[in-house]
C-alpha atoms as a PDB file:
ATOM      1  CA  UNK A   1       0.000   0.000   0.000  1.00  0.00           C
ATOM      2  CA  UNK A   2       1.021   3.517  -0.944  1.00  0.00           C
ATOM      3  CA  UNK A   3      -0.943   6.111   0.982  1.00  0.00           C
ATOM      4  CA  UNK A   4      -0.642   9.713  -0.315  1.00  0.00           C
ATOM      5  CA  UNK A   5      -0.154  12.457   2.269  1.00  0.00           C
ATOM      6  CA  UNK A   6      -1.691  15.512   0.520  1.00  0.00           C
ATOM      7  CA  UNK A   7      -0.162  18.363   2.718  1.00  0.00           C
ATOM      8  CA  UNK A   8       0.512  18.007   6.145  1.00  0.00           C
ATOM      9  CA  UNK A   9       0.809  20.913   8.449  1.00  0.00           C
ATOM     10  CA  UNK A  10       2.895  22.428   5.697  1.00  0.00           C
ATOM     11  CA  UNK A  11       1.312  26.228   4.289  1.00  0.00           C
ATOM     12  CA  UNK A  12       1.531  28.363   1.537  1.00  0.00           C
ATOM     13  CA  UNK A  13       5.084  29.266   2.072  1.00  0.00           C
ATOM     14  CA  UNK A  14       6.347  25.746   0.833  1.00  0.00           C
ATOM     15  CA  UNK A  15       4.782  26.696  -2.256  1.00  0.00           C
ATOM     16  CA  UNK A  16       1.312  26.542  -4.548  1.00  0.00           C
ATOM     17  CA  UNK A  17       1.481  22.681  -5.226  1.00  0.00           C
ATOM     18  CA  UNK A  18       0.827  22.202  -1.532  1.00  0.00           C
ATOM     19  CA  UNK A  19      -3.607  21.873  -0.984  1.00  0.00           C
ATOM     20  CA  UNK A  20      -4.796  23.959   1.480  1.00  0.00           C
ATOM     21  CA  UNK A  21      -8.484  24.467   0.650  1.00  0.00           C
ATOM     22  CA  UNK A  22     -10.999  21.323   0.303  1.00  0.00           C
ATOM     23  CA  UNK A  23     -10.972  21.407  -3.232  1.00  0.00           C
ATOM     24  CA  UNK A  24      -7.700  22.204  -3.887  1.00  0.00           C
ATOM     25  CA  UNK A  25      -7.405  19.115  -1.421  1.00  0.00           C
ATOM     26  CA  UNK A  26     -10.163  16.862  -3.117  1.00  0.00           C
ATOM     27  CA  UNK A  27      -8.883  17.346  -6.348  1.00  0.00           C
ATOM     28  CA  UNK A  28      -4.855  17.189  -5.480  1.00  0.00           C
ATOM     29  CA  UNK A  29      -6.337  13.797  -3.735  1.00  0.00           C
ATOM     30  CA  UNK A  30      -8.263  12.362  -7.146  1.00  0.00           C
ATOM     31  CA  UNK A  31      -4.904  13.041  -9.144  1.00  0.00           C
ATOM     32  CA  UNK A  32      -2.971  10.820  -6.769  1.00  0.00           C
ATOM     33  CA  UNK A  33      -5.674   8.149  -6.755  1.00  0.00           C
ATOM     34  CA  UNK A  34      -5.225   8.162 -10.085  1.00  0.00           C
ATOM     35  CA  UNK A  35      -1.612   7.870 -10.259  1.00  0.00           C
ATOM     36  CA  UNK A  36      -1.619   4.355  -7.699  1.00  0.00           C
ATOM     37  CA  UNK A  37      -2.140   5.731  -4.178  1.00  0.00           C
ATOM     38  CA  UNK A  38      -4.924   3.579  -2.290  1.00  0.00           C
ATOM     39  CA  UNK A  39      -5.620   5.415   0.979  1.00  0.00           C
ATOM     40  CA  UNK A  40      -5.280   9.310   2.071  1.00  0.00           C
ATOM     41  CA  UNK A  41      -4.085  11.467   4.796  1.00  0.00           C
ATOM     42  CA  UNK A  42      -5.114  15.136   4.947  1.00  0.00           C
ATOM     43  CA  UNK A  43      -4.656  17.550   7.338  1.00  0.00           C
ATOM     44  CA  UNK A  44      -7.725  19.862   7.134  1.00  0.00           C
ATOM     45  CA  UNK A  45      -6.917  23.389   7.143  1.00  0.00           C
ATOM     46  CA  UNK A  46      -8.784  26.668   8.598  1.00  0.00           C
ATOM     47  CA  UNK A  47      -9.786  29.368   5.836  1.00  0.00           C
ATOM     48  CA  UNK A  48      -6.416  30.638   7.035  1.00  0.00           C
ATOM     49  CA  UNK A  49      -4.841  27.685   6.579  1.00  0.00           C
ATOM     50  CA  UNK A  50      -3.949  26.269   9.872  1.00  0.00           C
ATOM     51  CA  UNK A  51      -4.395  22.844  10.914  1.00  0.00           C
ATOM     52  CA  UNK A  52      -8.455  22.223  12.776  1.00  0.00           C
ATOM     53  CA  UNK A  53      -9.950  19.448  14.306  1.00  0.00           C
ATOM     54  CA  UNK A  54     -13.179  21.596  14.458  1.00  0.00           C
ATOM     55  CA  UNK A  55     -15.998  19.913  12.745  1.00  0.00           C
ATOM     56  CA  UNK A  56     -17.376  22.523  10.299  1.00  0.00           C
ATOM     57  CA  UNK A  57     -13.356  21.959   8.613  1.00  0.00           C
ATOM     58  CA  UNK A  58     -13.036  18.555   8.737  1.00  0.00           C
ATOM     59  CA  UNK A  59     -16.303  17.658   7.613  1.00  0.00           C
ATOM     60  CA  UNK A  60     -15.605  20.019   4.380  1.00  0.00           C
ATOM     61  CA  UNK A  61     -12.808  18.753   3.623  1.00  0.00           C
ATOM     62  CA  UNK A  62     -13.839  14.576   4.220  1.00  0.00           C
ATOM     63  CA  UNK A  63     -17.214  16.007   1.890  1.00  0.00           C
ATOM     64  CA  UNK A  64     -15.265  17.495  -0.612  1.00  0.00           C
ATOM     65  CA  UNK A  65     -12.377  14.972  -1.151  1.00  0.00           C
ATOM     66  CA  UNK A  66     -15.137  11.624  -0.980  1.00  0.00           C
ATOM     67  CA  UNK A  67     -16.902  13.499  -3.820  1.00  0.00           C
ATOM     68  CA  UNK A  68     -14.077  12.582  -5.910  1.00  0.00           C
ATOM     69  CA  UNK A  69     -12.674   9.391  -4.460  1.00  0.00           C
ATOM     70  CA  UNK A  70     -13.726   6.608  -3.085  1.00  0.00           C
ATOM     71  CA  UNK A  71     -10.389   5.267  -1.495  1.00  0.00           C
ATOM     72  CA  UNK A  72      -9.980   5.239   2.283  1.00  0.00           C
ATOM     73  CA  UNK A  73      -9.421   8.892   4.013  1.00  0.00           C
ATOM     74  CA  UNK A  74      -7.938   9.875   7.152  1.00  0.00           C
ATOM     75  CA  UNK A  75      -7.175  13.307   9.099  1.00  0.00           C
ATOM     76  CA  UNK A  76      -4.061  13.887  11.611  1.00  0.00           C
ATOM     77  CA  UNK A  77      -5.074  14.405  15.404  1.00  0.00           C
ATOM     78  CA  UNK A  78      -1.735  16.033  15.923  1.00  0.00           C
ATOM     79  CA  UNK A  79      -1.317  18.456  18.984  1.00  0.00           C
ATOM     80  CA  UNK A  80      -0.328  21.626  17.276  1.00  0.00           C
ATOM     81  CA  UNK A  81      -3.811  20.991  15.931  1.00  0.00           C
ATOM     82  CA  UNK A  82      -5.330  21.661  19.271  1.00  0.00           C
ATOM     83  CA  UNK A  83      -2.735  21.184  22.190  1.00  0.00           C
ATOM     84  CA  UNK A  84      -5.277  21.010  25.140  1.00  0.00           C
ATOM     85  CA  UNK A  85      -5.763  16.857  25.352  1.00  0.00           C
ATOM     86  CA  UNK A  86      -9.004  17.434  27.025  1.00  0.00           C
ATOM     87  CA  UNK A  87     -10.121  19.612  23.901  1.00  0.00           C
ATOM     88  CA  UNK A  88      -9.004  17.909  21.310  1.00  0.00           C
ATOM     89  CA  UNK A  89     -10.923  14.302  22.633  1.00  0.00           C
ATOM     90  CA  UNK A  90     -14.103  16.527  22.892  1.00  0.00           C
ATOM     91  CA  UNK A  91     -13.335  17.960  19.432  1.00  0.00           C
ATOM     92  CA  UNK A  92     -12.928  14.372  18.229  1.00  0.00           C
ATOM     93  CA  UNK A  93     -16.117  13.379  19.637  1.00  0.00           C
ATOM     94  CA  UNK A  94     -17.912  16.806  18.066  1.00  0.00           C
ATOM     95  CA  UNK A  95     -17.345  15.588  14.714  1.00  0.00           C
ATOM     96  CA  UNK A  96     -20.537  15.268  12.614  1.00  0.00           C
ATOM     97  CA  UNK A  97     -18.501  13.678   9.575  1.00  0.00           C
ATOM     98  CA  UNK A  98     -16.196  10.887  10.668  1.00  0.00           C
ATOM     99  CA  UNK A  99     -12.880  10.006   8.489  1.00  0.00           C
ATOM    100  CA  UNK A 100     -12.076   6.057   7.926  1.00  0.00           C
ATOM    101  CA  UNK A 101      -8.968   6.521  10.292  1.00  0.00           C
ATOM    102  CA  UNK A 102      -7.342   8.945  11.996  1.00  0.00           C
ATOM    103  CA  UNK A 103      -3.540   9.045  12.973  1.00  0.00           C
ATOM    104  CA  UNK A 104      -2.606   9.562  16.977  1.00  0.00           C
ATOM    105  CA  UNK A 105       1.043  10.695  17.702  1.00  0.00           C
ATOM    106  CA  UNK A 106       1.720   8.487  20.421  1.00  0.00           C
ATOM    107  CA  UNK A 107       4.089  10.586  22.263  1.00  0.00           C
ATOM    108  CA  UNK A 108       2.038  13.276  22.612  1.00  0.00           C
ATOM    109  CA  UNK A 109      -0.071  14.182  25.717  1.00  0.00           C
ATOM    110  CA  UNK A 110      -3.507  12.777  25.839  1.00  0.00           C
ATOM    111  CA  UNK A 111      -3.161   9.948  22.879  1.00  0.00           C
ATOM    112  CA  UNK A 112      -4.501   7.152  24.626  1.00  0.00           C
ATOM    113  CA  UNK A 113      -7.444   9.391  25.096  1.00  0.00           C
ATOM    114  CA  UNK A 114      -7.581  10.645  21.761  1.00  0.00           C
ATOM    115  CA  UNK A 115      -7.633   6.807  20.688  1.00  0.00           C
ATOM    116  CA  UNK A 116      -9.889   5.863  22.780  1.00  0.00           C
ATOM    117  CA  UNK A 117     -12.566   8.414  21.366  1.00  0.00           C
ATOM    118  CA  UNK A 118     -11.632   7.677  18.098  1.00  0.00           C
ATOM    119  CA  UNK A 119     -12.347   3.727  18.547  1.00  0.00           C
ATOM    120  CA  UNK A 120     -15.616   4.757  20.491  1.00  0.00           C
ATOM    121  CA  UNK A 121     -17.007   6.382  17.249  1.00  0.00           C
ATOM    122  CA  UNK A 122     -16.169   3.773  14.875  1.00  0.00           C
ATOM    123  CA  UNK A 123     -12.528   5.199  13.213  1.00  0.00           C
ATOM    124  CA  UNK A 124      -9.772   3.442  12.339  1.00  0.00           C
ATOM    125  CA  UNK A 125      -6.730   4.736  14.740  1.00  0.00           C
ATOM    126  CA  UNK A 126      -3.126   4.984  13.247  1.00  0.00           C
ATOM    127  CA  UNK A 127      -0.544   5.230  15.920  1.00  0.00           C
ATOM    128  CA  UNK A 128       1.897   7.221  15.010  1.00  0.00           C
ATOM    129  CA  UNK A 129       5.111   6.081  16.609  1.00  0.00           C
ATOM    130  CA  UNK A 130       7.991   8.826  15.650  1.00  0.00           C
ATOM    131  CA  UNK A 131      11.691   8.147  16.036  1.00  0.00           C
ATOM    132  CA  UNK A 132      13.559   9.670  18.699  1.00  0.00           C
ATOM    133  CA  UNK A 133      10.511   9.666  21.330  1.00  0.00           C
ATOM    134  CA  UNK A 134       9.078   7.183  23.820  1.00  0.00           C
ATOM    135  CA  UNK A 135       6.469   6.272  21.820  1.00  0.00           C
ATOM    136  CA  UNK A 136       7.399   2.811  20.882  1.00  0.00           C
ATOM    137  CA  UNK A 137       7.947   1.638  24.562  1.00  0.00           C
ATOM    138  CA  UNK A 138       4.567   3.601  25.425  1.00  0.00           C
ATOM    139  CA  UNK A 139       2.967   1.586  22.533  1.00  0.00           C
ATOM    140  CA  UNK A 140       3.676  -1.376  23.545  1.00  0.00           C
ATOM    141  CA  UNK A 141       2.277  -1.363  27.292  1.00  0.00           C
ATOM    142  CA  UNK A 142      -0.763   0.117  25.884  1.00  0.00           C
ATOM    143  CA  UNK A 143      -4.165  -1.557  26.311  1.00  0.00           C
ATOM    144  CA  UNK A 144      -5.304  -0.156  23.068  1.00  0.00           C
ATOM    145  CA  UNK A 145      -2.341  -1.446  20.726  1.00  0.00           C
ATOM    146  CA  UNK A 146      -4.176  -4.524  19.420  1.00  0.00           C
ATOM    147  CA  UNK A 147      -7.262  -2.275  18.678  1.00  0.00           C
ATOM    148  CA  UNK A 148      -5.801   0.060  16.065  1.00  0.00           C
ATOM    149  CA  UNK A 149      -6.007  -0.194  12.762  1.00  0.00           C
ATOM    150  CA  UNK A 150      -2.057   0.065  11.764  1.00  0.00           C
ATOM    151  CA  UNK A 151       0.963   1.496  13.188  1.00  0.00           C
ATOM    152  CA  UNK A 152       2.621   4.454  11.703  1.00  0.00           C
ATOM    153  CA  UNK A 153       6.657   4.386  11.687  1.00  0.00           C
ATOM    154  CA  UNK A 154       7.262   7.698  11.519  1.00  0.00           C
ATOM    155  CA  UNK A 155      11.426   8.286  10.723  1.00  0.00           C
ATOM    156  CA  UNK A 156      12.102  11.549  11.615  1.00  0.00           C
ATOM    157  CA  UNK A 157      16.157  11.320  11.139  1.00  0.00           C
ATOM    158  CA  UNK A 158      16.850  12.869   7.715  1.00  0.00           C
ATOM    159  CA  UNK A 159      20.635  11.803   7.989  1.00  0.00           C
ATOM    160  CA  UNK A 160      20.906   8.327   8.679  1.00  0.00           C
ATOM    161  CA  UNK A 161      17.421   7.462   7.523  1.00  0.00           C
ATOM    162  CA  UNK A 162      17.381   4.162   7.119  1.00  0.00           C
ATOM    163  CA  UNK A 163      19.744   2.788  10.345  1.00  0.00           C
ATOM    164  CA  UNK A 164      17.208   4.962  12.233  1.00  0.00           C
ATOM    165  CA  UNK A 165      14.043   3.382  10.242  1.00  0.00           C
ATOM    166  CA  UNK A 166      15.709  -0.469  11.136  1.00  0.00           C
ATOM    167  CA  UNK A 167      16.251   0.879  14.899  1.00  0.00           C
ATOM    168  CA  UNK A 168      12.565   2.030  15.004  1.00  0.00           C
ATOM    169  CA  UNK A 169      11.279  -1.014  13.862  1.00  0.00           C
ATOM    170  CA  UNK A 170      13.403  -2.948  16.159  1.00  0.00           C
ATOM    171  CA  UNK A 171      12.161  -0.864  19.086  1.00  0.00           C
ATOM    172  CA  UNK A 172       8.567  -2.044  17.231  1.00  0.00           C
ATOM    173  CA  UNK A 173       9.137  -5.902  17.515  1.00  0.00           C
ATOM    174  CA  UNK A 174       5.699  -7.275  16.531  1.00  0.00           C
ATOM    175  CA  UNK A 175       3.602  -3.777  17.087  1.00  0.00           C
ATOM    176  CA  UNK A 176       1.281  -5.813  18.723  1.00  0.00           C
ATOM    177  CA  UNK A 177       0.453  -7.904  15.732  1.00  0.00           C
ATOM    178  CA  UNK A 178      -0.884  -4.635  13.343  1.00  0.00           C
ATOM    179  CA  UNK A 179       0.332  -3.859  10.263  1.00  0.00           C
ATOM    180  CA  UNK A 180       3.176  -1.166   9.743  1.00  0.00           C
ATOM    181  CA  UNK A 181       3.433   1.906   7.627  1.00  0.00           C
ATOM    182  CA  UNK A 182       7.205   3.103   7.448  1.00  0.00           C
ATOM    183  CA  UNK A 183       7.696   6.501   5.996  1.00  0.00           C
ATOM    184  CA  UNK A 184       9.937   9.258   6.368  1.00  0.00           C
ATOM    185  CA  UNK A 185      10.584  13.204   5.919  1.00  0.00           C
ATOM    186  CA  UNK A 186      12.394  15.292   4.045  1.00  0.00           C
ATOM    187  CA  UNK A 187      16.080  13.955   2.870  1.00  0.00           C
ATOM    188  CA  UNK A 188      14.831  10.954   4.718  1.00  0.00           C
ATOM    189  CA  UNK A 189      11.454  10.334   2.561  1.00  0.00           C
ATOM    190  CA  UNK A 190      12.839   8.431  -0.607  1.00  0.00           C
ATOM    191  CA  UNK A 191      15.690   6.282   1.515  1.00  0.00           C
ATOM    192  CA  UNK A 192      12.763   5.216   3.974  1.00  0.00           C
ATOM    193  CA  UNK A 193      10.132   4.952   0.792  1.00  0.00           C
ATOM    194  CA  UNK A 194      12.896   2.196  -0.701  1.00  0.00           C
ATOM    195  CA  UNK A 195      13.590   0.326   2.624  1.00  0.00           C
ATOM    196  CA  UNK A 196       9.718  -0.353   3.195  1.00  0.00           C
ATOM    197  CA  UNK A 197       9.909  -1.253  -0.594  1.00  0.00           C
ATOM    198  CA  UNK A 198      12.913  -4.317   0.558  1.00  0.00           C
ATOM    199  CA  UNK A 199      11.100  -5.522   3.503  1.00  0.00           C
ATOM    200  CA  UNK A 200       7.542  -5.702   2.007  1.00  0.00           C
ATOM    201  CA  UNK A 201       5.673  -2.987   4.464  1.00  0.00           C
ATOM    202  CA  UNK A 202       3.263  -0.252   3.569  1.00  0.00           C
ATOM    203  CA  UNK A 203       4.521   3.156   2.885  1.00  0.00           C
ATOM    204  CA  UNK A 204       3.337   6.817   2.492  1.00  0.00           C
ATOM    205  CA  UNK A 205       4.258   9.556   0.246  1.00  0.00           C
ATOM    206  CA  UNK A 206       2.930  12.957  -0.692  1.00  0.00           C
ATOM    207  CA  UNK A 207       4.200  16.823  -0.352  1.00  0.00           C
ATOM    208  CA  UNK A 208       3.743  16.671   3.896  1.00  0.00           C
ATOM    209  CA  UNK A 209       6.699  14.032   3.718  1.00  0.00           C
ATOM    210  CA  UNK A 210       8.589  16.005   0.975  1.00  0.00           C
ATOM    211  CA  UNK A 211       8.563  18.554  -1.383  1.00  0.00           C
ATOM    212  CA  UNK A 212      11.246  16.996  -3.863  1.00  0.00           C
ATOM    213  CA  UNK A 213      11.669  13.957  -6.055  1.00  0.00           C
ATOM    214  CA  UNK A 214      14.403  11.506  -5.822  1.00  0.00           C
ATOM    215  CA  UNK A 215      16.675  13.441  -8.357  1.00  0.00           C
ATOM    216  CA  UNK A 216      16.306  16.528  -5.581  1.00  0.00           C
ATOM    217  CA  UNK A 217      13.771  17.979  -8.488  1.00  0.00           C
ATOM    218  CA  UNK A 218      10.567  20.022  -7.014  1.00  0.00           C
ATOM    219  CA  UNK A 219       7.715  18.020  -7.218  1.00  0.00           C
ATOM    220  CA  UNK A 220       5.017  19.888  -9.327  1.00  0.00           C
ATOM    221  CA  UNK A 221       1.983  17.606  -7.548  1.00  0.00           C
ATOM    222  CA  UNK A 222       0.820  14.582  -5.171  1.00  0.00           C
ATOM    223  CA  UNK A 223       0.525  13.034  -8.107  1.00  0.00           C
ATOM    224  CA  UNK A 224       3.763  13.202  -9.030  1.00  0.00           C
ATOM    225  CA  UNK A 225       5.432  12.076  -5.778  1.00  0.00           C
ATOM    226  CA  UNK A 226       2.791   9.147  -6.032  1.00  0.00           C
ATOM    227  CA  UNK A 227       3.490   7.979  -9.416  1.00  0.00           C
ATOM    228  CA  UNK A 228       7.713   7.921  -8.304  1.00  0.00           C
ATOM    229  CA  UNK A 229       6.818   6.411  -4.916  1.00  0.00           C
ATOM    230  CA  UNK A 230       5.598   3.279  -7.239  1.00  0.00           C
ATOM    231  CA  UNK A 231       8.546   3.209  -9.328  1.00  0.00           C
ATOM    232  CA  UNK A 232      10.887   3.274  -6.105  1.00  0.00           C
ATOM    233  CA  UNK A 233       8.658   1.044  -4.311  1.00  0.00           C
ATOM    234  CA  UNK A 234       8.458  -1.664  -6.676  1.00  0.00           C
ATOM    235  CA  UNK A 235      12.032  -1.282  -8.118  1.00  0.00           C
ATOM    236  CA  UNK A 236      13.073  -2.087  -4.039  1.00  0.00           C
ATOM    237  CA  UNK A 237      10.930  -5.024  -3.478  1.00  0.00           C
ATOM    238  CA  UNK A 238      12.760  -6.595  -7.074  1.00  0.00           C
ATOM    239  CA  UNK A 239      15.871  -6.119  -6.100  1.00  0.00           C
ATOM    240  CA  UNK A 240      15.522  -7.312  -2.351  1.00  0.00           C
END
């Protein structure tokens, strides 16, 4: 599985190929569907282009971007979103249109809470589990680990990419018998993209992880990045 991540908590700084509005969103999301990727993450945005959990936003942008698709879609709970745990588990339970899944960075304050609501109402939970935090040893003592849907292995080294990806997954072991996502940012997106490629694991790609292509080209869409991630992908797995 490729999932596309359409734009993170990046703005219009990192440039115009970047979605920000829900049809700018929907429509960057149908281009990557189109070009392989089987499941989305979107970060909704505020008219001003800020990351929301509130309801009115996400249930634009889930209305707008299932218009188009019919893949899989999921939103980011992260904390800059809303840092207050308490508020952002009542915002989760506000929602009037619910995503498929929803990814939980499991380091942050108030995840097991925010997962918790989340598998109350029926969504999918993605634990993120990010490099150079506790959330691997926190993820494995939780009660909720066998409930989620799959674990995200979230390589935040750019440098040494993939020894950090293979430590991560160590740290892992069996994840509590869910499948894993491995993806990483930045210089570290492609070498991470080709390592989940070798061993056989799902992978993400899209202009949150990075806004170049292998050959340190700017990607011009989703789409793009998508259609490369394939090539990479599959071009891994052959020669593993």
């Amino acid at each position: 599985m490729v999932q596309v991540c359409l734009n993170g908590p990046r703005g219009a700084a990192d440039g115009s190929a970047v979605p920000l509005t829900p049809e700018s969103m929907a429509r960057a999301a149908a281009e990557a569907v189109a070009a392989g990727a089987t499941d989305i993450h979107v970060h909704p945005k505020s008219p001003c282009g800020r990351d929301s959990l509130s309801p009115r936003v996400v249930a634009a942008t889930l209305d707008a971007i299932r218009a188009r698709v019919s893949v899989p879609v999921g939103v980011t709970t992260g904390a800059w979103a809303e840092p207050d745990p308490a508020a952002r588990v009542a915002r989760v339970r506000s929602w009037t249109v619910l995503p498929d899944h929803a990814s939980v960075n499991w380091h942050e304050p108030g995840a097991e809470e925010t997962a918790a609501a989340l598998i109350d109402r029926g969504v999918g939970v993605e634990a993120g589990i990010w490099s150079g935090t506790d959330a691997a040893g926190r993820f494995a003592v939780s009660p909720l680990g066998p409930q989620v849907l799959r674990v995200l292995a979230e390589v935040t080294d750019t440098e040494a990419a993939e020894a950090c990806a293979r430590t991560l997954l160590a740290e892992l072991g069996t994840a509590d018998g869910r499948p894993v996502l491995l993806h990483g940012e930045d210089a570290g997106a492609w070498p991470v993209l080709r390592l989940a490629g070798r061993l056989g694991l799902a992978t993400r790609m899209g202009l949150e992880d990075t806004l170049f292509l292998p050959d340190g080209e700017r990607a011009a869409s989703n789409a793009q990045l998508v259609a490369e991630a394939l090539v990479q992908y599959g071009c891994s797995q052959r020669s593993s």
